[in-house]
C-alpha atoms as a PDB file:
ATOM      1  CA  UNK A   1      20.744 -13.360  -2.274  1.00  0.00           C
ATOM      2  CA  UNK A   2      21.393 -12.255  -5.821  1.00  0.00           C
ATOM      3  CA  UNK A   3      18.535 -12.052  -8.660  1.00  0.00           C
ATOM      4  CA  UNK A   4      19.140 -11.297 -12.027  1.00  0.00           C
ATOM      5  CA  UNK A   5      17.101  -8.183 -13.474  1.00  0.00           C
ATOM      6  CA  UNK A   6      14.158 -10.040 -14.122  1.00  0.00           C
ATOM      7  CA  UNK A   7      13.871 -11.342 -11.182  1.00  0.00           C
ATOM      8  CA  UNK A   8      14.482  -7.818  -9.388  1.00  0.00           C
ATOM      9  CA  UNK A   9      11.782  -6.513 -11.458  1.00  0.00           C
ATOM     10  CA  UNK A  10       9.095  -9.417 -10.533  1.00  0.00           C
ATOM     11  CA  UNK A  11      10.262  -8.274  -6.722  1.00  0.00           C
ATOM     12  CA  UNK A  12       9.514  -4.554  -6.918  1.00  0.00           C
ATOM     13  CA  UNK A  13       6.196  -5.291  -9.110  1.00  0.00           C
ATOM     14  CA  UNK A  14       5.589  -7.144  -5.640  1.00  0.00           C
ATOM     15  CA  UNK A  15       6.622  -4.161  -3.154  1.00  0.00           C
ATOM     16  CA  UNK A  16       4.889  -1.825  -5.320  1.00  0.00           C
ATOM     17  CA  UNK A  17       1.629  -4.217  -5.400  1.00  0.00           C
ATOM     18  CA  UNK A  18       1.881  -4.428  -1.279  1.00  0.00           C
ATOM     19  CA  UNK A  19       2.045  -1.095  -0.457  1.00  0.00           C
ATOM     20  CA  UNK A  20      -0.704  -0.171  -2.667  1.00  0.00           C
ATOM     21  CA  UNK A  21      -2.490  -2.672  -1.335  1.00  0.00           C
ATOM     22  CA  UNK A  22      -1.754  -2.285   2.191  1.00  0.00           C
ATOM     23  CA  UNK A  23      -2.286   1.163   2.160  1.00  0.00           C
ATOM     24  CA  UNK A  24      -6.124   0.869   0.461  1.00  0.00           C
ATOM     25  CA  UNK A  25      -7.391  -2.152   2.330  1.00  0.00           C
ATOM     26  CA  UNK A  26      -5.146  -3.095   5.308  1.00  0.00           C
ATOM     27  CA  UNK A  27      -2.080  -5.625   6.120  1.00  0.00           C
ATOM     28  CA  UNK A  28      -4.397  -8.094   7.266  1.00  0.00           C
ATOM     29  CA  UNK A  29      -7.238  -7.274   4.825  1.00  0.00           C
ATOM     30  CA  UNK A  30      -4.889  -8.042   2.267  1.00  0.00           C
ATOM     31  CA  UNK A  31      -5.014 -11.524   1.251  1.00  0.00           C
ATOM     32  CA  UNK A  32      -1.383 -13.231  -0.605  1.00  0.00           C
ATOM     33  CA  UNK A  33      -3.592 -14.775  -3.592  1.00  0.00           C
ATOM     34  CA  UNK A  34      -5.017 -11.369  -4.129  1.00  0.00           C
ATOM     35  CA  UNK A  35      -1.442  -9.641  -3.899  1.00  0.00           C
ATOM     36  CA  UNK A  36      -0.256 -12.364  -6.237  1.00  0.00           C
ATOM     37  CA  UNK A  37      -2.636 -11.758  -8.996  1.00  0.00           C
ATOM     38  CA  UNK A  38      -2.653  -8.159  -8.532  1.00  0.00           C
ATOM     39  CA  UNK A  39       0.670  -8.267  -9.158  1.00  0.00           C
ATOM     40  CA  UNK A  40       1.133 -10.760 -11.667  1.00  0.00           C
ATOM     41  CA  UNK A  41       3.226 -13.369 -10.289  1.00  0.00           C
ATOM     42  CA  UNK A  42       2.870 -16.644  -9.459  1.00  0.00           C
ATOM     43  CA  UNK A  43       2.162 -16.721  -5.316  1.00  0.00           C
ATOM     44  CA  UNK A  44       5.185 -18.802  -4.447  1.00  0.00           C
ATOM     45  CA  UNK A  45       7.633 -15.475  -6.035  1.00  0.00           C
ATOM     46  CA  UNK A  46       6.290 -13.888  -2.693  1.00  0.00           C
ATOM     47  CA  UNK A  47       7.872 -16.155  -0.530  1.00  0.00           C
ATOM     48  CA  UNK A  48      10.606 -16.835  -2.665  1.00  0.00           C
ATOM     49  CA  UNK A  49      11.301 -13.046  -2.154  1.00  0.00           C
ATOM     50  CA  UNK A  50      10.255 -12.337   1.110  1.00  0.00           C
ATOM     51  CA  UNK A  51       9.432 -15.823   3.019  1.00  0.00           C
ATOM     52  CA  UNK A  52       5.600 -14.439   4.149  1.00  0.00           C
ATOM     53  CA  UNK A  53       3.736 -11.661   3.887  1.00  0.00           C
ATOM     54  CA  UNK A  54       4.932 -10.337   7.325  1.00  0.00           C
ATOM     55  CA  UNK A  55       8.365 -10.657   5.954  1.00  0.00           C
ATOM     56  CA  UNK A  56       6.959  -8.812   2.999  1.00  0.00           C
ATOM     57  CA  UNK A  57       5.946  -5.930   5.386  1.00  0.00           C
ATOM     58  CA  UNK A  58       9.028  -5.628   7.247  1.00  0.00           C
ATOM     59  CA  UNK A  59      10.719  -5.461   3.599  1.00  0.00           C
ATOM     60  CA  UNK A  60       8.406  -2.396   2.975  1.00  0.00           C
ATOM     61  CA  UNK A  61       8.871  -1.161   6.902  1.00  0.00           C
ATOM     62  CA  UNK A  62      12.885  -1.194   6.163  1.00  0.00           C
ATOM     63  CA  UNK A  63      13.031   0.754   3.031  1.00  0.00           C
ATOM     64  CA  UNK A  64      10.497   3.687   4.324  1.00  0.00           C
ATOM     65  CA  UNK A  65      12.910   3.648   7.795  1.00  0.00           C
ATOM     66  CA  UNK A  66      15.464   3.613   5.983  1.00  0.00           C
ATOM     67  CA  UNK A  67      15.047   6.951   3.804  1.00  0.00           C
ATOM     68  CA  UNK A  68      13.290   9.047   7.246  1.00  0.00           C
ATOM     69  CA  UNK A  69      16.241   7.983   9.398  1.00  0.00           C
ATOM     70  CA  UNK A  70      18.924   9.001   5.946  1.00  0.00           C
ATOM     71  CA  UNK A  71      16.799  12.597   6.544  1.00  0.00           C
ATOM     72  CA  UNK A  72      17.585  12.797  10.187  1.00  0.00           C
ATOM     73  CA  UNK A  73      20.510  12.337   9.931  1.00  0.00           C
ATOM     74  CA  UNK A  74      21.921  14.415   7.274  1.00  0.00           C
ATOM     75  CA  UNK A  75      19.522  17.418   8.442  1.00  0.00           C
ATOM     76  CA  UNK A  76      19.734  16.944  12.125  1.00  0.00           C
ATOM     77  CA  UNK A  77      23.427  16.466  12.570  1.00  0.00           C
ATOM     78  CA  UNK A  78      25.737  18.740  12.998  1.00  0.00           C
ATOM     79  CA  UNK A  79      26.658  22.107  15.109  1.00  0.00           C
ATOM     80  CA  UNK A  80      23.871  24.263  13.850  1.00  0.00           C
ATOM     81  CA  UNK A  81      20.737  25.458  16.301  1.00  0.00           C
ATOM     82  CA  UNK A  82      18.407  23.205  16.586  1.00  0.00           C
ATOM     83  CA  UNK A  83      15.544  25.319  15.196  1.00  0.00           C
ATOM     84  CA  UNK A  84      17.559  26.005  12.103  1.00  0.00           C
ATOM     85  CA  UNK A  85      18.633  22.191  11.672  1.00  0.00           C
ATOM     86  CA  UNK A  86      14.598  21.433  12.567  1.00  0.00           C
ATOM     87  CA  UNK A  87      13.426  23.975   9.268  1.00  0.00           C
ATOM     88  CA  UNK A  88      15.701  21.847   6.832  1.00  0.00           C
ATOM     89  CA  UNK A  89      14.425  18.522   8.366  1.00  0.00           C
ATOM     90  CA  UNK A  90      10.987  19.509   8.471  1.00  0.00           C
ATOM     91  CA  UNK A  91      10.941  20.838   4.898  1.00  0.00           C
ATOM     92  CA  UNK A  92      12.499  17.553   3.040  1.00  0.00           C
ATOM     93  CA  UNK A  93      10.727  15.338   5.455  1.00  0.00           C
ATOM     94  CA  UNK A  94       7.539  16.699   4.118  1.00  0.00           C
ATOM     95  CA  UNK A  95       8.537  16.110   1.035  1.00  0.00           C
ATOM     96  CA  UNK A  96       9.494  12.416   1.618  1.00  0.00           C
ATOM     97  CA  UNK A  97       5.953  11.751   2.980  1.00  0.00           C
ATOM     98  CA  UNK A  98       4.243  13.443  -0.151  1.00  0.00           C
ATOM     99  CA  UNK A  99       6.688  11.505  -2.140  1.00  0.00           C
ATOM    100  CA  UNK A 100       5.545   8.114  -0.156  1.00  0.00           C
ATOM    101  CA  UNK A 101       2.043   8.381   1.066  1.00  0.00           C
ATOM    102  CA  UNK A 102       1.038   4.978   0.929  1.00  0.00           C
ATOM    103  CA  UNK A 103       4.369   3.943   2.670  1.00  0.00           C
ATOM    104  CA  UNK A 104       3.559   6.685   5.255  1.00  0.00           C
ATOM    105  CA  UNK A 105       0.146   5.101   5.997  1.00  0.00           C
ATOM    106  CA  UNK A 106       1.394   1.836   6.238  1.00  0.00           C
ATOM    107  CA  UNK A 107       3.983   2.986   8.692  1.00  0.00           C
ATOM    108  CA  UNK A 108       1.569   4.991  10.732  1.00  0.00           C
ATOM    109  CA  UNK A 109      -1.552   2.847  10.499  1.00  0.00           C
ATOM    110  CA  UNK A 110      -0.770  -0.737  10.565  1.00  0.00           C
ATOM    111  CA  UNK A 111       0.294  -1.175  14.412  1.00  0.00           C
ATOM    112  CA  UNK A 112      -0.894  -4.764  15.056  1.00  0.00           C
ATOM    113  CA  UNK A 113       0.007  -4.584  18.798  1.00  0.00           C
ATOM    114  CA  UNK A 114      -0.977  -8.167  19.092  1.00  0.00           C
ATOM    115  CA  UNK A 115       1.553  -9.213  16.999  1.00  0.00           C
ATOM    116  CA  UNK A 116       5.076  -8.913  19.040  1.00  0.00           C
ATOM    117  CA  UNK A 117       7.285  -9.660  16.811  1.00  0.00           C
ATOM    118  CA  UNK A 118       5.785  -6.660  14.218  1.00  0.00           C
ATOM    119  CA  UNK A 119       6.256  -4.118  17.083  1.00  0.00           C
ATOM    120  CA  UNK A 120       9.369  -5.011  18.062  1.00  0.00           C
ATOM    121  CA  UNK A 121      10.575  -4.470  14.725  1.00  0.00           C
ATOM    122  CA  UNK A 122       9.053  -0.982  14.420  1.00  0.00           C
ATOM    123  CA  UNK A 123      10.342  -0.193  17.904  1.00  0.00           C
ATOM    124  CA  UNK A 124      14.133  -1.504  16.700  1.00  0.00           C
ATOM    125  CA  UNK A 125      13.660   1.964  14.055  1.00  0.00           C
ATOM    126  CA  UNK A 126      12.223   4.159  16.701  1.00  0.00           C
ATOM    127  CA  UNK A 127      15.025   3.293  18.883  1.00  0.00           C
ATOM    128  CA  UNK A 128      17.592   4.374  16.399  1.00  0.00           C
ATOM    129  CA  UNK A 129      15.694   7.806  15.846  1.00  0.00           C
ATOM    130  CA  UNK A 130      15.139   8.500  19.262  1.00  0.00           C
ATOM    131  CA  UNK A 131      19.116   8.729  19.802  1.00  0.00           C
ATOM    132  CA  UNK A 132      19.335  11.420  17.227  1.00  0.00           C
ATOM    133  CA  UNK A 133      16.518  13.133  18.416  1.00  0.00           C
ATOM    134  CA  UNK A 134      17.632  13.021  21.958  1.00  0.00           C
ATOM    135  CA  UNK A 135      21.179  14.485  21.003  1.00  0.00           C
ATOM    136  CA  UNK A 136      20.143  16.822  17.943  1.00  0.00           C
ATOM    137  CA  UNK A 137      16.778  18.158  19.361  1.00  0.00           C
ATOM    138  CA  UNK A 138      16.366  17.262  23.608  1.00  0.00           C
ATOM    139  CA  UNK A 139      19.879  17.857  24.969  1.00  0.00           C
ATOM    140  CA  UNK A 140      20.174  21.084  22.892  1.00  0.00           C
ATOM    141  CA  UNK A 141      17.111  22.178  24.395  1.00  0.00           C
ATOM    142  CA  UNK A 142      18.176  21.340  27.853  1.00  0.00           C
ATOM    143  CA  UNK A 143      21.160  23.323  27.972  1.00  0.00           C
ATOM    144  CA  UNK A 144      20.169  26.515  26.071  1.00  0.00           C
ATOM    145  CA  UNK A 145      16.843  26.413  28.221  1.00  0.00           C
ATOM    146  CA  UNK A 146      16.791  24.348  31.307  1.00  0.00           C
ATOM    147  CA  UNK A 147      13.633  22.622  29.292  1.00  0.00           C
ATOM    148  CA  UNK A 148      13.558  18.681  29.665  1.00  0.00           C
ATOM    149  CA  UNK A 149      11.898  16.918  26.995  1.00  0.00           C
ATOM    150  CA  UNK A 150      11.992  13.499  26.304  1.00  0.00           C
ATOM    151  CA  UNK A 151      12.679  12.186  22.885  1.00  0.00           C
ATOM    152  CA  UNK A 152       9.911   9.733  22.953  1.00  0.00           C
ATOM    153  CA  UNK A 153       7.188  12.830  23.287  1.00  0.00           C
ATOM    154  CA  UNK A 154       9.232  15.007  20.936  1.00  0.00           C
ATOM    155  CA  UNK A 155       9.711  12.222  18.160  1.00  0.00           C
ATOM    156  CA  UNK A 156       6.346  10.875  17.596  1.00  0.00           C
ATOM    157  CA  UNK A 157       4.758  14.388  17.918  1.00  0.00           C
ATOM    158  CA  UNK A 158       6.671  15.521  15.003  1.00  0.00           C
ATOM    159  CA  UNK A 159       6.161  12.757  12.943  1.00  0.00           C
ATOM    160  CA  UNK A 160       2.091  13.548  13.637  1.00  0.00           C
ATOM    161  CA  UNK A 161       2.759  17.307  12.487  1.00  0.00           C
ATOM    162  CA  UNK A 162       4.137  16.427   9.183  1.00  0.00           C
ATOM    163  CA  UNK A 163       2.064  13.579   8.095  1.00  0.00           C
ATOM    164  CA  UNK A 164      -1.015  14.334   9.219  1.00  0.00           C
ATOM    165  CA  UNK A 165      -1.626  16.154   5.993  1.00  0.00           C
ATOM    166  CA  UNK A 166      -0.938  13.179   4.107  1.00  0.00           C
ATOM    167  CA  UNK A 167      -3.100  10.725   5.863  1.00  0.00           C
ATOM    168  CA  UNK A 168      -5.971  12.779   5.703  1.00  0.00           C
ATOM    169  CA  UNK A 169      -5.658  13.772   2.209  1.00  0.00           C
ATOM    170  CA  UNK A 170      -8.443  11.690   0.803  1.00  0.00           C
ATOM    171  CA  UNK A 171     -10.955  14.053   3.031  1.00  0.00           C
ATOM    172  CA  UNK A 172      -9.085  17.186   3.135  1.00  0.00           C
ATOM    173  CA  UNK A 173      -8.370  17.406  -0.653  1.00  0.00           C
ATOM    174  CA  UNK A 174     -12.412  17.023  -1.448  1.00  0.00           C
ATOM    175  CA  UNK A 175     -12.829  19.801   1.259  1.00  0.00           C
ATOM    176  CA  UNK A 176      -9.962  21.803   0.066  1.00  0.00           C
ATOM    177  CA  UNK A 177      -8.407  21.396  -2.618  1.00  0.00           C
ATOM    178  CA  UNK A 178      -4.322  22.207  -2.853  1.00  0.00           C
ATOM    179  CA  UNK A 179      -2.922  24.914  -5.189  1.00  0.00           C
ATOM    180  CA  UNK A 180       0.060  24.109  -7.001  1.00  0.00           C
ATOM    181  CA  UNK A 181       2.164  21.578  -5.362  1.00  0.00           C
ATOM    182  CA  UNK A 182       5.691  23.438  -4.384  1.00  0.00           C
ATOM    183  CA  UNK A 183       3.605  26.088  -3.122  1.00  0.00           C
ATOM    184  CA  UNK A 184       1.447  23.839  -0.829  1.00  0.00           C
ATOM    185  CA  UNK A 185       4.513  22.454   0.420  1.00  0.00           C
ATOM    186  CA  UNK A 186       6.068  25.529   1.220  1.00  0.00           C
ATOM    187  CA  UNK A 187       2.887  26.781   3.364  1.00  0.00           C
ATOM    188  CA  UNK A 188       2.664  23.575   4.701  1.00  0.00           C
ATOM    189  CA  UNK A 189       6.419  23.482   5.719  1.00  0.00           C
ATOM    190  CA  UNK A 190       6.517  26.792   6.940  1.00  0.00           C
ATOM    191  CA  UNK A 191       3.292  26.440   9.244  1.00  0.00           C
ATOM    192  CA  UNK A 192       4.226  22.973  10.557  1.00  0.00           C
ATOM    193  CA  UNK A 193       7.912  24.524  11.342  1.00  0.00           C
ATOM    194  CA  UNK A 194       6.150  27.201  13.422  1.00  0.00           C
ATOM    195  CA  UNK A 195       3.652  25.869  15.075  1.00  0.00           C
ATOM    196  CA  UNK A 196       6.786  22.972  16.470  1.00  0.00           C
ATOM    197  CA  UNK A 197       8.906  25.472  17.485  1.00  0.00           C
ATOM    198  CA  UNK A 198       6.861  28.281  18.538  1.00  0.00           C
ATOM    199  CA  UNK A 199       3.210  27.295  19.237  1.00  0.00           C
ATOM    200  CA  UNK A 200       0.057  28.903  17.432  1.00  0.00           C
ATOM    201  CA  UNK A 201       1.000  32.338  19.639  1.00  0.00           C
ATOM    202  CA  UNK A 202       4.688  32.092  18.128  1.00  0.00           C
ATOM    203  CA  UNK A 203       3.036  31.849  14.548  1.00  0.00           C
ATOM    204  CA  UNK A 204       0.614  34.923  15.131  1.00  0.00           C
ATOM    205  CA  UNK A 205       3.574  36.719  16.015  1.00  0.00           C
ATOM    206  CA  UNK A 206       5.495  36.231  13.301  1.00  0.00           C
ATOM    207  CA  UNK A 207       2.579  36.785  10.910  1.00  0.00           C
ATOM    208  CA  UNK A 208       1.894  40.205  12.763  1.00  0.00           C
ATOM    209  CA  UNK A 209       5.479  41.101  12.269  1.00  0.00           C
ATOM    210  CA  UNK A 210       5.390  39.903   8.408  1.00  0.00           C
END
C-alpha cells in the first residue's frame, strides 16, 4: 500500500502516539478513542493504517525486531571470537535500547500469553535470533570449551542484562542519577560485557589488574 506524504505523516503521528502510550499505561489499558485523539486523527486512520490495534502493535513489534535483529547480525557475524564480536554487540545494542525505551518496554512487558496469536508473532522474531545466537555465540562456545549452552537461555539472558537499565530507569534515575550520557553508556557497556562473559569474579579480576 502506497500513501502520499501526508498520509505517511498521519501514520507515524500514530506509531509515535502508540508506543508512548503503550509504554505509560499498557496495550490493553490503552483504549483506540484515546490513541485517536491523542494523536489527532480521526479513529478510522488507525485501521485504515493498521486494521486494529493488535495490528497496530505488531506494526510497532516489527520495526523494534527489525533494528535488534539488523544489530545481530552485522555485530555477531563473522569469523571473529565470540567475546570480541559480543563487546561490539553489546555496546550498540545498548545504545539502541537507550535510543528506544518505550519500544523496549513494550517489547519486554506486554506478553499477553492469553492471546496466541500475539505470542506467536513474538516467538516468529525470537526464532530468527536464536539461529544467530546458536551459530555466533553457542556452537563457538562448544567447540573452544566443551560448554553446551542453549540459545534459548543465552538469548533472553542477554537481552535482561542490557535492558534492565532501561526499564528501571524511572526508579533508578531518582535513586541515582546518571552522569553525562556517553559516559554512562560506556560504564554501563563495559560492566554488562563483563559480568556476560566473565561473571562478577571475572570483573573483580580485571578491575584488580586495572
Amino acid at each position: 500500500m502506497e500513501f502520499t506524504q501526508k498520509g505517511i505523516d498521519t501514520k507515524n503521528r500514530i506509531v509515535d502516539t502508540a508506543i508512548a502510550l503503550f509504554a505509560k499505561k499498557g496495550f490493553a489499558a490503552t483504549g483506540l478513542r484515546e490513541l485517536a485523539n491523542e494523536a489527532e486523527v480521526n479513529l478510522a486512520m488507525i485501521n485504515y493504517f493498521f486494521g486494529s490495534k493488535k495490528g497496530l502493535l505488531k506494526d510497532i513489534l516489527d520495526t523494534f525486531f527489525t533494528g535488534y535483529s539488523s544489530l545481530m547480525q552485522q555485530h555477531l557475524r563473522g569469523p571473529s571470537k565470540p567475546e570480541v564480536k559480543l563487546r561490539h554487540f553489546i555496546r550498540h545494542a545498548v545504545e539502541y535500547f537507550d535510543e528506544n525505551r518505550d519500544g523496549l518496554i513494550i517489547v519486554l512487558t506486554e506478553l499477553p500469553h492469553e492471546d496466541p496469536e500475539i505470542t506467536e508473532y513474538k516467538a516468529k522474531w525470537a526464532r530468527k535470533m536464536m539461529i544467530i545466537v546458536r551459530e555466533e555465540i553457542c556452537t563457538p562456545l562448544k567447540e573452544t570449551s566443551g560448554v553446551v549452552v542453549s540459545p534459548v537461555v543465552i538469548g533472553p539472558l542477554l537481552v535482561s542484562m542490557m535492558s534492565s537499565r532501561f526499564l528501571f530507569a524511572p526508579i533508578i534515575e531518582t535513586v541515582n542519577p546518571p552522569g553525562l550520557k556517553e559516559e554512562f553508556l560506556d560504564k554501563y557497556t563495559d560492566l554488562v560485557t563483563g559480568i556476560f562473559l566473565e561473571g562478577l569474579s571475572g570483573l573483580t579480576h580485571n578491575q584488580d589488574e586495572g
